[in-house]
N, C-alpha and C. Protein backbone atom coordinates (compact mmCIF):
# COMPACT_ATOMS: atom_id res chain seq x y z
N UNK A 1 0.84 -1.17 0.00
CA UNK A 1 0.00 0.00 0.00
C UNK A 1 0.89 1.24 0.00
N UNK A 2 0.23 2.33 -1.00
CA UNK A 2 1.17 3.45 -0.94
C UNK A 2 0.26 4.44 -0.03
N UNK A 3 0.95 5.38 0.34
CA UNK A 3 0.26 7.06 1.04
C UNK A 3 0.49 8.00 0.34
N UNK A 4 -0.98 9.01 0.18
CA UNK A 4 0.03 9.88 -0.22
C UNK A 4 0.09 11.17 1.50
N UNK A 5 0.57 11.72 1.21
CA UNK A 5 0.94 13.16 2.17
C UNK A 5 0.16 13.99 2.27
N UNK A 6 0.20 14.66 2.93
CA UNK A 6 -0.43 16.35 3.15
C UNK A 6 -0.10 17.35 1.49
N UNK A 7 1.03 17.17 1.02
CA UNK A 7 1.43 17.98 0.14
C UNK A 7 1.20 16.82 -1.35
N UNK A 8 0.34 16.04 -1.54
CA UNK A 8 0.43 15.41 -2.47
C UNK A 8 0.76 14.04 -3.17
N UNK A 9 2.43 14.14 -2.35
CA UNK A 9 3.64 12.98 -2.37
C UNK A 9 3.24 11.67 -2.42
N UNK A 10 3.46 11.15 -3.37
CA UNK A 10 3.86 9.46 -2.71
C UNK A 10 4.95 8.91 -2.79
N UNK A 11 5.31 7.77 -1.84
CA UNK A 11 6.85 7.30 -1.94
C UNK A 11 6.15 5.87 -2.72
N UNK A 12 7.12 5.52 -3.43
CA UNK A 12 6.88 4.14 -4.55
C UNK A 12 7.24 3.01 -3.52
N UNK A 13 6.47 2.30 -3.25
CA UNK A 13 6.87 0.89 -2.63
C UNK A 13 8.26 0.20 -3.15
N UNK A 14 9.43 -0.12 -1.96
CA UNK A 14 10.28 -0.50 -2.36
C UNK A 14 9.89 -1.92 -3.06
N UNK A 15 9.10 -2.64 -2.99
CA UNK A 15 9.43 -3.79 -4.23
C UNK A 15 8.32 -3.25 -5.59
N UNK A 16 7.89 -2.29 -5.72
CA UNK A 16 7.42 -1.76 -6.67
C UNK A 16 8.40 -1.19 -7.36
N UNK A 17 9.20 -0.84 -6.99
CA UNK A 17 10.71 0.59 -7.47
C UNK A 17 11.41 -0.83 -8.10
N UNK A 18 11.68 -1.85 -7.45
CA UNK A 18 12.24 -2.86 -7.76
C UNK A 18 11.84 -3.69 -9.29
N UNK A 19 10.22 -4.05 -9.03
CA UNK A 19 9.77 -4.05 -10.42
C UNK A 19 9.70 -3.35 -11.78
N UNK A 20 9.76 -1.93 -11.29
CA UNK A 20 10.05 -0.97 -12.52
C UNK A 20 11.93 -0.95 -12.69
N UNK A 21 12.47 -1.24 -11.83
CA UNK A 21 13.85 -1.11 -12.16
C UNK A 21 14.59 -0.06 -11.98
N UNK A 22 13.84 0.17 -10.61
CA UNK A 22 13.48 2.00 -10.28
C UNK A 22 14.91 1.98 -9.10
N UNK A 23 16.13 2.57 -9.03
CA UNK A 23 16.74 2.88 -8.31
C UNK A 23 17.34 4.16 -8.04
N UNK A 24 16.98 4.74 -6.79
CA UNK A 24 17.57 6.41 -6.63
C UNK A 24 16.63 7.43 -6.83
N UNK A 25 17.38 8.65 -7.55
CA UNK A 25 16.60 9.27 -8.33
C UNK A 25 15.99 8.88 -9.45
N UNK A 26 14.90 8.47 -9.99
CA UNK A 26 14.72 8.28 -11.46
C UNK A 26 13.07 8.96 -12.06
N UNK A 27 13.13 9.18 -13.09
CA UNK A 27 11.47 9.57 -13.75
C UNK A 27 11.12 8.36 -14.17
N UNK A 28 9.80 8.71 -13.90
CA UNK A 28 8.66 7.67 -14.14
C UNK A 28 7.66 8.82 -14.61
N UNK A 29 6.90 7.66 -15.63
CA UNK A 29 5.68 8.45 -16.80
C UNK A 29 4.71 7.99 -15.92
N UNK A 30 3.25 9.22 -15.68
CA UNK A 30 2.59 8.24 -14.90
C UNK A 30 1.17 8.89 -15.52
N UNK A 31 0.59 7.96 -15.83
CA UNK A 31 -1.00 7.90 -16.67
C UNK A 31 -2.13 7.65 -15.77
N UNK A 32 -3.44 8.22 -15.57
CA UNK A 32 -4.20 8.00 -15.14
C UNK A 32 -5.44 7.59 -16.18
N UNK A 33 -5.52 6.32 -16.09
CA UNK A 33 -6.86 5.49 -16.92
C UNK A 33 -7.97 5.11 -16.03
N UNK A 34 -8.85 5.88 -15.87
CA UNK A 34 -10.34 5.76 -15.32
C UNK A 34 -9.75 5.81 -13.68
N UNK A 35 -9.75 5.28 -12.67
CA UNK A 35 -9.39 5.21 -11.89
C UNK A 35 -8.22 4.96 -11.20
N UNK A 36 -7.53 4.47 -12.08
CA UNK A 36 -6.32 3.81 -11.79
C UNK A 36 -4.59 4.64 -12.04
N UNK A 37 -3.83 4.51 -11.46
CA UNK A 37 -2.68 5.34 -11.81
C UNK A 37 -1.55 4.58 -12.33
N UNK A 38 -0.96 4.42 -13.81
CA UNK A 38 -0.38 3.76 -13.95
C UNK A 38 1.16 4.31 -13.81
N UNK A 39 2.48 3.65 -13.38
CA UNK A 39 3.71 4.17 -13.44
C UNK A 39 4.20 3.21 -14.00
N UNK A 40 5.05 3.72 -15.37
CA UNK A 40 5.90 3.07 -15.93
C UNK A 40 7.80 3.68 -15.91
N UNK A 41 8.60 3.45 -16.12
CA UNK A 41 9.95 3.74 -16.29
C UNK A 41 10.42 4.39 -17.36
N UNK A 42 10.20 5.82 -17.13
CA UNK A 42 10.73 6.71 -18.55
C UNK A 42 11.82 5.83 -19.13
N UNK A 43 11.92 5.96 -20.21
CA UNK A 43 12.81 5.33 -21.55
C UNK A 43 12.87 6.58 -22.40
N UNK A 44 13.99 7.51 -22.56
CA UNK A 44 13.92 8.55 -23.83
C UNK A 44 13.79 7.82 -24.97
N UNK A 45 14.16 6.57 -25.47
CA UNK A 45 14.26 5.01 -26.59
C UNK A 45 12.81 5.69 -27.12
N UNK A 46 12.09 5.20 -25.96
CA UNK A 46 10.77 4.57 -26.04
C UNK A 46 9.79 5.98 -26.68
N UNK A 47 9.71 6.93 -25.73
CA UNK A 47 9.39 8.46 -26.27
C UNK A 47 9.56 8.71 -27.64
N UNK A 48 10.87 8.67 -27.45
CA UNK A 48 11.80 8.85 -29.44
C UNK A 48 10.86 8.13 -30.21
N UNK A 49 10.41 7.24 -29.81
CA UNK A 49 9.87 5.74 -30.73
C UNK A 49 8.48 6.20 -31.15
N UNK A 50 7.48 6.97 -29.95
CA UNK A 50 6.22 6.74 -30.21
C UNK A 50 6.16 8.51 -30.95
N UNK A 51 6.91 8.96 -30.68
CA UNK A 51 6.97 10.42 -31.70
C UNK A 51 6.95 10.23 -33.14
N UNK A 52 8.28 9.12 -33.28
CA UNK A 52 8.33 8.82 -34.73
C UNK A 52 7.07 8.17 -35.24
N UNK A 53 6.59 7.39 -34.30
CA UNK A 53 5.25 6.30 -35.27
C UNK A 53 4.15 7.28 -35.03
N UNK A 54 4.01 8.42 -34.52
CA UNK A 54 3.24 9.08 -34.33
C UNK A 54 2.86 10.20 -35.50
N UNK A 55 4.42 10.65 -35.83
CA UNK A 55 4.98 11.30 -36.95
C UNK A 55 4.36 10.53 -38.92
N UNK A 56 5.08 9.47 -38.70
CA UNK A 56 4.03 8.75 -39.73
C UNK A 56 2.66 8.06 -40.09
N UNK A 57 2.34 8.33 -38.32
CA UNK A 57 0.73 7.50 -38.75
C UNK A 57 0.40 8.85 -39.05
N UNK A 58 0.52 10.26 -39.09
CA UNK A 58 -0.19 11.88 -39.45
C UNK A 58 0.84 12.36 -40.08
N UNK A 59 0.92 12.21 -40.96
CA UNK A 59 1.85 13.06 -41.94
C UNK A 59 1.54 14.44 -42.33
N UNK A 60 -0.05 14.52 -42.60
CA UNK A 60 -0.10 15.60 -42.62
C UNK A 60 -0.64 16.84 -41.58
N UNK A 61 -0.56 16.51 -40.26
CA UNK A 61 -0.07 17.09 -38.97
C UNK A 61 0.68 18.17 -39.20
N UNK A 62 0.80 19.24 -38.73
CA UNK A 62 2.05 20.74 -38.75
C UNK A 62 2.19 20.25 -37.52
N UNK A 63 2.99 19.56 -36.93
CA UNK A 63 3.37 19.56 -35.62
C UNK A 63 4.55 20.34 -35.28
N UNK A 64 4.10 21.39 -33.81
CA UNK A 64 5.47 22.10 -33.74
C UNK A 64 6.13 21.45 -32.55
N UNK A 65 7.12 21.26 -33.33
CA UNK A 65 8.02 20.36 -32.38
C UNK A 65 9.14 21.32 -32.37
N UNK A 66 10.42 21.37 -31.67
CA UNK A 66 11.22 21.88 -31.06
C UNK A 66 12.30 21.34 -30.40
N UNK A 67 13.35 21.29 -30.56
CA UNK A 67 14.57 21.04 -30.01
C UNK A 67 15.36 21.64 -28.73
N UNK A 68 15.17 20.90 -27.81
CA UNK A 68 15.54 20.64 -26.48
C UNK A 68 17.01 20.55 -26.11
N UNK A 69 17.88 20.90 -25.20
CA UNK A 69 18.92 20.21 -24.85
C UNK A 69 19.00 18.64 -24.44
N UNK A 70 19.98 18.42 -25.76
CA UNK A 70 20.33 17.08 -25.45
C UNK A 70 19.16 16.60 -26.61
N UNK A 71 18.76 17.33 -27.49
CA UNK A 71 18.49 16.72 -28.56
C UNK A 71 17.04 16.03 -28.61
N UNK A 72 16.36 15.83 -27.42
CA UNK A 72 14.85 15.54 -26.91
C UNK A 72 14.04 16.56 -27.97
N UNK A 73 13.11 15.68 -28.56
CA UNK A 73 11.63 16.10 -29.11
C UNK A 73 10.67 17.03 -28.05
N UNK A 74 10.07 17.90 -27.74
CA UNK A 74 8.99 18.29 -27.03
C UNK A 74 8.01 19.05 -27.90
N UNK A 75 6.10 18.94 -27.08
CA UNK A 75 5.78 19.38 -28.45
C UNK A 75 5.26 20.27 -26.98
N UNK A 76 4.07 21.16 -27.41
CA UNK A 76 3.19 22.39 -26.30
C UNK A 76 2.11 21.07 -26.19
N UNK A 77 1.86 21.05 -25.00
CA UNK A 77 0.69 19.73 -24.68
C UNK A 77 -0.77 20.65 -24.68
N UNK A 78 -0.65 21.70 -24.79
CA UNK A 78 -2.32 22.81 -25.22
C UNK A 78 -1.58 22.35 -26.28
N UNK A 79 -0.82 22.68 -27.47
CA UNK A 79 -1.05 22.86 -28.99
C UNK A 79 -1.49 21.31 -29.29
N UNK A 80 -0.99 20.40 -28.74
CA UNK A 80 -0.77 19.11 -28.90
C UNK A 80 -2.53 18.42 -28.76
N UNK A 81 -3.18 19.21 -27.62
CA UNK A 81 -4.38 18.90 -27.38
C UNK A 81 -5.72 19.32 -28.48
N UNK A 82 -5.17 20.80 -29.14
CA UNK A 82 -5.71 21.30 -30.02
C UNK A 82 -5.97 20.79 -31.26
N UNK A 83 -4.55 20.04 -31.41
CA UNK A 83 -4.23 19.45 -32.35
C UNK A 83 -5.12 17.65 -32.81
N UNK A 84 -5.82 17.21 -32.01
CA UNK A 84 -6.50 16.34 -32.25
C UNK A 84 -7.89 16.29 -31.69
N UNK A 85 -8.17 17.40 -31.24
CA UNK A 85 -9.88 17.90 -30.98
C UNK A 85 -9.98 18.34 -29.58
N UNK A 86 -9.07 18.47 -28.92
CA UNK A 86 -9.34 18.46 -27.53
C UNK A 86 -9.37 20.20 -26.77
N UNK A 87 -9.09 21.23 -27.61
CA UNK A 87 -8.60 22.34 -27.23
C UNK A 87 -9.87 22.82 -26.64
N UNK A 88 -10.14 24.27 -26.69
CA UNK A 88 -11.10 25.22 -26.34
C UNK A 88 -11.88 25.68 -27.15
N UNK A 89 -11.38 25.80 -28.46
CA UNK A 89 -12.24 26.01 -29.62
C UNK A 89 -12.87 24.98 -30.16
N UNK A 90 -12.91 23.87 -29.71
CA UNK A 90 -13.72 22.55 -30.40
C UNK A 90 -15.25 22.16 -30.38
């Protein structure tokens, strides 16, 4: 069982940290699907990966993407939202 805090926090169960392969400092991606909170083990690999297949399943997308230190993809997560129906003007 995890807690969270007064300020939010949760600490990852040490054999949970263990299953993700989680030691120290590290990022974790974390998704919320209906109720549930999922944490997986950032991979920049993996990111890189779903940009590119993301990139060719919409080709014709204007995606503004942008160059980061260290060469990382980032896009605006409002433009990004706009960008497939989700914005304010929809």
């Amino acid at each position: 069982m995890a807690r969270v805090d007064g300020q939010g926090r949760m600490v990852l169960p040490k054999e949970a940290g263990r299953a993700l392969g989680v030691e120290g400092a590290s990022k974790l991606v974390c998704r919320v699907v209906g109720n549930r909170v999922i944490l997986e083990r950032y991979v920049a690999d993996r990111v890189r990966e779903a940009f590119s297949k993301l990139e060719e399943a919409t080709p014709s997308l204007d995606l503004d993407v942008g160059e980061v230190e260290g060469g990382d993809k980032h896009i605006d997560v409002k433009y990004a939202l706009r960008k497939i129906g989700f914005g304010r003007n929809s």
